[in-house]
Protein backbone atom coordinates (compact mmCIF):
# COMPACT_ATOMS: atom_id res chain seq x y z
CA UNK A 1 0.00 0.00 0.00
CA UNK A 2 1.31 3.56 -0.95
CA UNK A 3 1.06 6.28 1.56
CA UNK A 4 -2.33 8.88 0.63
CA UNK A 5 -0.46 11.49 -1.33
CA UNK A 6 1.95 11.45 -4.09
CA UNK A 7 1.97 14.62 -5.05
CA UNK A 8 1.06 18.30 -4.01
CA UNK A 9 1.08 21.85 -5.84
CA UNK A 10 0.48 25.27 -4.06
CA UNK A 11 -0.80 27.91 -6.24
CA UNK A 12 1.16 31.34 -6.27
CA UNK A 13 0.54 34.74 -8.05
CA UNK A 14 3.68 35.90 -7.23
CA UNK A 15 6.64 33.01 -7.82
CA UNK A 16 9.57 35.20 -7.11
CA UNK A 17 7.74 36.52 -3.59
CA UNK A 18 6.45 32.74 -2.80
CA UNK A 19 9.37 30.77 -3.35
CA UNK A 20 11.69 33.33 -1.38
CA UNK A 21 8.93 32.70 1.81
CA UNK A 22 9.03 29.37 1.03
CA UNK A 23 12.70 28.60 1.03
CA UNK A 24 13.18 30.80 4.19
CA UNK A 25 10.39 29.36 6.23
CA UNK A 26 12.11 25.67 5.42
CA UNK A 27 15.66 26.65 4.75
CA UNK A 28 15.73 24.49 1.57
CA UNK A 29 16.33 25.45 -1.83
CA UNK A 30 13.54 24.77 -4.98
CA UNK A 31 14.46 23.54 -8.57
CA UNK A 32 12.96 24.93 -11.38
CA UNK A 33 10.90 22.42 -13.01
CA UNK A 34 10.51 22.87 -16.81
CA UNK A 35 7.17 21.66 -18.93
CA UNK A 36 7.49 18.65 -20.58
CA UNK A 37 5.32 20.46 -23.24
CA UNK A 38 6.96 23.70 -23.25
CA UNK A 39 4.02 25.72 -21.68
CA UNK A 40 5.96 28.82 -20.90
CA UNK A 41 2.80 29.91 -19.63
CA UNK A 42 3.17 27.23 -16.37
CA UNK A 43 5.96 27.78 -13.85
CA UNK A 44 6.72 25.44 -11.39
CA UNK A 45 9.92 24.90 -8.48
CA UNK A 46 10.09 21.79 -6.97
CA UNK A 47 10.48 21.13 -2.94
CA UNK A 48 13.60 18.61 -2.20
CA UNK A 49 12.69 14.94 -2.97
CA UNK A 50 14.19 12.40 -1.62
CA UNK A 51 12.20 9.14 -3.72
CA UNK A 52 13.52 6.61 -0.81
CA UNK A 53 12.01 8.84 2.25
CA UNK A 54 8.76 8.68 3.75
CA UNK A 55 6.59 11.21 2.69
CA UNK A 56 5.49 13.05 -0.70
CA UNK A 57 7.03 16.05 -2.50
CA UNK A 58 5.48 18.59 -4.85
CA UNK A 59 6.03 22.53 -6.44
CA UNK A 60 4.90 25.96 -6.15
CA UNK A 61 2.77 26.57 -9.49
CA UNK A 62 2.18 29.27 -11.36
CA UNK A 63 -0.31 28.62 -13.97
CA UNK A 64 -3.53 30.70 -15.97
CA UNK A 65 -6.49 30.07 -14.25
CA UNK A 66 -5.44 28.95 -10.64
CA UNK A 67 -5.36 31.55 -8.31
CA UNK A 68 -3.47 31.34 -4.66
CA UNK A 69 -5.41 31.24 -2.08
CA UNK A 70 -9.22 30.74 -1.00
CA UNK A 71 -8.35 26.72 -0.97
CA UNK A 72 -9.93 24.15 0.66
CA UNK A 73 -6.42 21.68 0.28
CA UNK A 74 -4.21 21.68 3.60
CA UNK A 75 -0.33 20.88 3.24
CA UNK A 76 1.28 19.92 6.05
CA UNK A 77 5.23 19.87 5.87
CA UNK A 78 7.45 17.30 8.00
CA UNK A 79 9.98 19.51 10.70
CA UNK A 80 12.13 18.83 13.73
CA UNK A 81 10.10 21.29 15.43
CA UNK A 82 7.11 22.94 14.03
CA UNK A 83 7.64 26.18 16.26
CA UNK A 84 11.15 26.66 14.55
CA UNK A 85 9.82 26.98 11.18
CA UNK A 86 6.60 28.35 12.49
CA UNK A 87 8.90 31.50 13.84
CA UNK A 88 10.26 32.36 10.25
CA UNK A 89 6.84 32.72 8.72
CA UNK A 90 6.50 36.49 9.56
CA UNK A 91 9.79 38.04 9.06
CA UNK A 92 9.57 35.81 5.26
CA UNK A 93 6.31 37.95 4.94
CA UNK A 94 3.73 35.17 6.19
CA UNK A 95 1.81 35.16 9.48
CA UNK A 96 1.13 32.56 12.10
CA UNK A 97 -2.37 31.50 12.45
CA UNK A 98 -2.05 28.56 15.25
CA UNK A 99 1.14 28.59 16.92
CA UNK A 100 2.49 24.96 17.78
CA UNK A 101 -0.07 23.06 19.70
CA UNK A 102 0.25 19.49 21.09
CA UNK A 103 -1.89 16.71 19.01
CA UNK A 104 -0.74 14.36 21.99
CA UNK A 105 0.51 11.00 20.91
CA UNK A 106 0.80 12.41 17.24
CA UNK A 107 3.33 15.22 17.84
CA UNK A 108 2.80 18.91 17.42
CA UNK A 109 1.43 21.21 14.56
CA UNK A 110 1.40 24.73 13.68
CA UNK A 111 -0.58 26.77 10.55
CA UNK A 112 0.75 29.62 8.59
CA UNK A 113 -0.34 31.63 5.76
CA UNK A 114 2.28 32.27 3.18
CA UNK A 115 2.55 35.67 0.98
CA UNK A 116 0.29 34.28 -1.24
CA UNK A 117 -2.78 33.64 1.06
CA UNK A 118 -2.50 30.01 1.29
CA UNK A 119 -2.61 28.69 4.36
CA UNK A 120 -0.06 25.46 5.18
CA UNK A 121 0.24 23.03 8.41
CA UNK A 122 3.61 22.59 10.00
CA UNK A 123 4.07 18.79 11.48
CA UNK A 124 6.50 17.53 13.96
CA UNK A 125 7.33 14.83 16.43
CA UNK A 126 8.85 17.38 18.95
């Protein structure tokens, strides 16, 4: 059995502005992506993949028609501890909307809301 998600894309309106909050808040660097179709009208950086680790990767997209924001899809991303990254949201022009709260046995979570309005989960053990 495969673990529930394979794949994830969060919508942006501005790339340069989301993937600079992006790679602060996680301290990782995205990879351009190019079309396999040569849409220049579709821009998407990749989050580090790792194919043998648990867990799924995906991009920030920029695309006609899909808006940020206003979703109904919640991301959560894997930390050491959620309040670490859950501190650089604001000064990478984010905001915190639930600091890190326990979920007891099942670690600790946190929610921000990037520069583009989308609002992501922070997960960790700790």
């Amino acid at each position: 059995m495969n673990n529930p998600v394979g794949w994830f894309e969060i919508y942006v309106n501005d790339m340069a502005r989301a993937k600079a909050f992006y790679q602060g808040l996680l301290g990782v660097e995205l990879t351009r992506l190019q079309s396999p179709d040569g849409d220049s009208s579709m821009e998407m950086w990749a989050f580090p993949m790792n194919d043998g680790s648990y867990g799924a990767s995906g991009t920030l997209a920029k695309m006609a028609g899909m808006s940020a924001g206003g979703n109904s899809t919640l991301v959560y991303f894997s930390c050491t501890d959620c309040a670490v990254e859950a501190a650089r949201a604001v000064p990478h022009g984010g905001r915190v909307e639930q600091p890190k709260t326990s979920l007891g046995p099942y670690g600790f979570m946190a929610l921000v809301v990037d520069t583009e309005g989308n609002r992501i989960g922070l997960h960790s053990m700790a």
